[in-house]
N, C-alpha and C. Protein backbone atom coordinates (compact mmCIF):
# COMPACT_ATOMS: atom_id res chain seq x y z
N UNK A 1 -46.32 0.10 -12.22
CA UNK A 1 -46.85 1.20 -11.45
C UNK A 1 -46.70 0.94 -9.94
N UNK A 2 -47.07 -0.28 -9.87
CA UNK A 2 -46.93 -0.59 -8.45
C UNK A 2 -45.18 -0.27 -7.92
N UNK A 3 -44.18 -0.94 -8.48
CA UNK A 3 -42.80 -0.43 -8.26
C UNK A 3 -42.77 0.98 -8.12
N UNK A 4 -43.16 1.55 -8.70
CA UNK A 4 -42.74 3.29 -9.00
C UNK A 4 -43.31 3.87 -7.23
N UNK A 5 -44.83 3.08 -7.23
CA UNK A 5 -45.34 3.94 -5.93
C UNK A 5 -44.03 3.63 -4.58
N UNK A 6 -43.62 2.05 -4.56
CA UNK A 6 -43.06 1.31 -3.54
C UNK A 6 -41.94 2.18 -3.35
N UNK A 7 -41.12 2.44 -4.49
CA UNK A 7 -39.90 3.18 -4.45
C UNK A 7 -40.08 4.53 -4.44
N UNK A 8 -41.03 5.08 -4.52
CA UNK A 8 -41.60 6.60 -3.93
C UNK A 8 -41.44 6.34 -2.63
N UNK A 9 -42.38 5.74 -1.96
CA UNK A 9 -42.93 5.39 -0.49
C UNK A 9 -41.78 5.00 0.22
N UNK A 10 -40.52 4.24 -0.33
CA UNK A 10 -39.79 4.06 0.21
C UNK A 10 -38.68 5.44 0.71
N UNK A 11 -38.20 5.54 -0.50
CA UNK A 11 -37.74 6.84 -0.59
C UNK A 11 -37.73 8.11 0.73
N UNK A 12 -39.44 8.50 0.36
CA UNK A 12 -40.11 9.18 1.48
C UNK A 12 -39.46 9.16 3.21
N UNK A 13 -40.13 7.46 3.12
CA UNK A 13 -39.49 6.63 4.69
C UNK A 13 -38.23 7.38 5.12
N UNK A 14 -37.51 6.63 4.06
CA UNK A 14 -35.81 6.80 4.54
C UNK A 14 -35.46 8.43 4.97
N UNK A 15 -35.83 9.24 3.63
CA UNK A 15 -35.46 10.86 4.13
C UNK A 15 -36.18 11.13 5.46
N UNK A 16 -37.51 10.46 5.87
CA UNK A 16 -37.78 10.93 6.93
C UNK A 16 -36.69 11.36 7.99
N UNK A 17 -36.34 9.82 7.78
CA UNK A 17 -35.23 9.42 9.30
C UNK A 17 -34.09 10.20 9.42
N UNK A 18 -33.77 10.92 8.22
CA UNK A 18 -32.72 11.62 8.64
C UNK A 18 -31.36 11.19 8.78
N UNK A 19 -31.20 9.77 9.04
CA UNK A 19 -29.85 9.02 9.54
C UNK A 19 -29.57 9.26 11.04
N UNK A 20 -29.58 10.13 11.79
CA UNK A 20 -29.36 10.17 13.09
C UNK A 20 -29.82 9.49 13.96
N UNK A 21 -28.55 8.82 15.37
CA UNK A 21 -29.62 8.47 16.06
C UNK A 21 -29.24 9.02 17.11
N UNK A 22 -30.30 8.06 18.40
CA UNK A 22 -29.90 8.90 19.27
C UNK A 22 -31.09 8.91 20.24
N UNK A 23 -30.83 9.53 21.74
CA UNK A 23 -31.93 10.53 22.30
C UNK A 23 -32.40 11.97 21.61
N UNK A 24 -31.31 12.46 20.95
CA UNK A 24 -31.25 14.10 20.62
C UNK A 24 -30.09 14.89 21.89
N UNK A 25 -30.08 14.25 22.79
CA UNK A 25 -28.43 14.87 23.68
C UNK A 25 -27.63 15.15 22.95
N UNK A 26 -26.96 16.32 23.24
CA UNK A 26 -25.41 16.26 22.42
C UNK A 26 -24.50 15.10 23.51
N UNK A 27 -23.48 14.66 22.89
CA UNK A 27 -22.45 14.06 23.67
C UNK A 27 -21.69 14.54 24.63
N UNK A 28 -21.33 13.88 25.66
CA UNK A 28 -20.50 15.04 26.55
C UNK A 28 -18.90 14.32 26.36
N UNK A 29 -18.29 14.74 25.90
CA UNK A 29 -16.80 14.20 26.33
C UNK A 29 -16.25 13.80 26.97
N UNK A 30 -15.35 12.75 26.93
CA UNK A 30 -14.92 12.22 27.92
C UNK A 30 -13.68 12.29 28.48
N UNK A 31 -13.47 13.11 29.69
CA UNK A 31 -11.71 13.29 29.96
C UNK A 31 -11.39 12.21 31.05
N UNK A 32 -9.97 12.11 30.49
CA UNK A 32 -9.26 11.37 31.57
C UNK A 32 -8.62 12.02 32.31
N UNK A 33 -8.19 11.47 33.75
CA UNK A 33 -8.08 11.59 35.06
C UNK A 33 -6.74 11.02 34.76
N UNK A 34 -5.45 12.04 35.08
CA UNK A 34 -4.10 11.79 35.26
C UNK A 34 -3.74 12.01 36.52
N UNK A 35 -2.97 11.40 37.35
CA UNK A 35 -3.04 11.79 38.73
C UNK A 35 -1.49 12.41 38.86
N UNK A 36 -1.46 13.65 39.74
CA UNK A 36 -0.31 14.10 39.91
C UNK A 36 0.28 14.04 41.32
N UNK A 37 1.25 13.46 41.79
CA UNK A 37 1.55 13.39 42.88
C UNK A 37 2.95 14.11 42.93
N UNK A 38 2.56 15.15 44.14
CA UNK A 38 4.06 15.66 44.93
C UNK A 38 4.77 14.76 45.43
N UNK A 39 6.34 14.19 44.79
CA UNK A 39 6.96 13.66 45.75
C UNK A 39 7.45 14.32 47.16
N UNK A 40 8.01 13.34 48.22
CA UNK A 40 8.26 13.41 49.21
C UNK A 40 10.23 13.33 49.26
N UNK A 41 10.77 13.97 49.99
CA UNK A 41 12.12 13.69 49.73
C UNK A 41 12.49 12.46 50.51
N UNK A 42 13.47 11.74 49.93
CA UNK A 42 13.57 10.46 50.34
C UNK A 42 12.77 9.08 50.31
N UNK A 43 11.57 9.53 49.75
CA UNK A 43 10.35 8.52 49.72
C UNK A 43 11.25 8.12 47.84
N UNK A 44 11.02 6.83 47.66
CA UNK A 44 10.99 5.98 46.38
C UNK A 44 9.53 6.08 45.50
N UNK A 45 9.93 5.82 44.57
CA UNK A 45 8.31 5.95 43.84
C UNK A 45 8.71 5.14 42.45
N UNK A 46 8.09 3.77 42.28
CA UNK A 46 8.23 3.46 41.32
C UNK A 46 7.79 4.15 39.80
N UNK A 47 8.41 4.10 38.88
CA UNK A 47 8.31 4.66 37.77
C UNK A 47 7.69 3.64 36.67
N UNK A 48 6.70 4.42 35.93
CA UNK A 48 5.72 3.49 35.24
C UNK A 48 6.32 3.71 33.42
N UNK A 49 5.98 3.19 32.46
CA UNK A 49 6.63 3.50 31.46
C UNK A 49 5.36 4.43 31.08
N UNK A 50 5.62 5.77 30.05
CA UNK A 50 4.85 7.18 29.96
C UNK A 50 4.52 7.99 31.49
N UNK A 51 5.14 7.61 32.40
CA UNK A 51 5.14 8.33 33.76
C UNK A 51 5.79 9.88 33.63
N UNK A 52 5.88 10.73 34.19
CA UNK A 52 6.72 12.46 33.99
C UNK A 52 7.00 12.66 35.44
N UNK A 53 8.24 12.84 35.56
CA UNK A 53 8.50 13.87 36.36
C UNK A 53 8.79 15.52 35.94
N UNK A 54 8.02 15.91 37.01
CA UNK A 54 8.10 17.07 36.33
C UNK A 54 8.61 18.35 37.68
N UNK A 55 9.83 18.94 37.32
CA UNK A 55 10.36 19.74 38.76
C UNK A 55 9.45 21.24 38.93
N UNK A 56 9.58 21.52 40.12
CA UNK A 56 9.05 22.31 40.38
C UNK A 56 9.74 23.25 40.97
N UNK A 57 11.26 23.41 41.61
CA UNK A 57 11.66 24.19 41.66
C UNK A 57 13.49 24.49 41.12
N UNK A 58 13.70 24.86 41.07
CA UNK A 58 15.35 25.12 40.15
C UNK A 58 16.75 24.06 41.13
N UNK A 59 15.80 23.42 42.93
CA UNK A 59 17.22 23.08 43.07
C UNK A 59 16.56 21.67 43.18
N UNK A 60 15.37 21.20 42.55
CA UNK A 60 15.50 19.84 42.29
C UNK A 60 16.09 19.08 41.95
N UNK A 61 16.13 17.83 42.16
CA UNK A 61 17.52 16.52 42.30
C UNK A 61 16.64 15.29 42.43
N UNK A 62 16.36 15.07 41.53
CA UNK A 62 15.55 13.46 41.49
C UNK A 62 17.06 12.46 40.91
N UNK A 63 16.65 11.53 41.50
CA UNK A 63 18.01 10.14 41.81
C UNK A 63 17.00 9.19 41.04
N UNK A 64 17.55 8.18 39.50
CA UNK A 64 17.23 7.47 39.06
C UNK A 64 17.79 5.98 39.02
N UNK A 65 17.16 5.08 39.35
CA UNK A 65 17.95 3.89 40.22
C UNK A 65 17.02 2.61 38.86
N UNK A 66 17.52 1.87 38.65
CA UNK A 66 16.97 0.73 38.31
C UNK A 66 17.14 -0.72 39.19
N UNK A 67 15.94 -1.13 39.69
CA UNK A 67 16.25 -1.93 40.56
C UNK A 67 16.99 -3.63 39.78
N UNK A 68 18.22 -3.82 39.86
CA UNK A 68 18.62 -5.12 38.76
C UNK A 68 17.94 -6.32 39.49
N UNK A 69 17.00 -6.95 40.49
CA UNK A 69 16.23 -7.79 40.98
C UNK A 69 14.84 -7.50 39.93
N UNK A 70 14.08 -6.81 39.87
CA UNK A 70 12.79 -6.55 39.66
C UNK A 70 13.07 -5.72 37.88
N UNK A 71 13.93 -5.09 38.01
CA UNK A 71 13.63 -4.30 36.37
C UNK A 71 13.07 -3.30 36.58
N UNK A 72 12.63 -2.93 37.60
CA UNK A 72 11.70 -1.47 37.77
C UNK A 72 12.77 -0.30 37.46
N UNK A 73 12.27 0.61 37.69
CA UNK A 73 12.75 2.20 37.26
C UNK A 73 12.40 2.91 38.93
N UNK A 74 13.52 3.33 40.21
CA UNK A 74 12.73 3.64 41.63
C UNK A 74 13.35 5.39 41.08
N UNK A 75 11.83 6.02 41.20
CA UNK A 75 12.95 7.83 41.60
C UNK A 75 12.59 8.29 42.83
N UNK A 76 13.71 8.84 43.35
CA UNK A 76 14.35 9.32 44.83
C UNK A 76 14.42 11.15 44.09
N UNK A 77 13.14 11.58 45.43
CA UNK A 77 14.09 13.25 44.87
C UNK A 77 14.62 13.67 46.34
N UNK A 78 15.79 13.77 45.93
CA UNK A 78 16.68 14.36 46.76
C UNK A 78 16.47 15.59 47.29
N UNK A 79 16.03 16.67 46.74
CA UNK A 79 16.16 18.19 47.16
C UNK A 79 15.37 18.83 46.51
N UNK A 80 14.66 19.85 47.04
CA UNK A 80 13.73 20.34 46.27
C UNK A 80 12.10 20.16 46.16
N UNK A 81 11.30 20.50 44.91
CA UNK A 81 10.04 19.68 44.86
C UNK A 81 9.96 19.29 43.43
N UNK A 82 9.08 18.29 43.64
CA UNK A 82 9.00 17.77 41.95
C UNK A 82 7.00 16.96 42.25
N UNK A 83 7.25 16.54 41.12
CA UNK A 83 5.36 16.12 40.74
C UNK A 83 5.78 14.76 39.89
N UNK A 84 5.28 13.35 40.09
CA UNK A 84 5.01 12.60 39.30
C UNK A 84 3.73 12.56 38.62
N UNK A 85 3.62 12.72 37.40
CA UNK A 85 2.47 12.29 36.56
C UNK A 85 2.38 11.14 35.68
N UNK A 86 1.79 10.39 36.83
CA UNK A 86 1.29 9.11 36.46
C UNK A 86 0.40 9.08 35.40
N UNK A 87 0.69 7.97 34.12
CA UNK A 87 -0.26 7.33 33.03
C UNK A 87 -0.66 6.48 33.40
């Protein structure tokens, strides 16, 4: 008898709780911050691996150079406008 009450009483407990925890806040999401930068013509800009260029107007001309000292990736935009979006 005594078991039967314990595992009642227990029972009880647990559904109380519900399983949740918490304050009761919902969560707020979390976004990330990609940074977009206008290149400059003639300015270099190293290139990151998942980096974008992305043009902005029809007579864009980005120049892709690999530096053979360092291994980097430098882009040169020549003409036009363009946006790096840095990862």
């Amino acid at each position: 008898m005594k078991k039967l009450i314990f595992a009642t009483l227990t029972v009880a407990l647990l559904s109380g709780c519900g399983g949740g925890g918490g304050g009761g806040g919902s969560a707020t999401p979390t976004t990330t911050y990609v940074p977009v930068n206008d290149m400059v013509v003639g300015t270099e800009y190293t290139i990151e691996k998942g980096d974008t260029i992305i043009k902005n107007s029809s007579d864009a001309v980005v120049e892709l150079e690999i530096d053979r000292k360092t291994g980097e990736t430098i882009a040169v935009l020549k003409s036009g406008k363009a946006q790096i979006k840095q990862n």
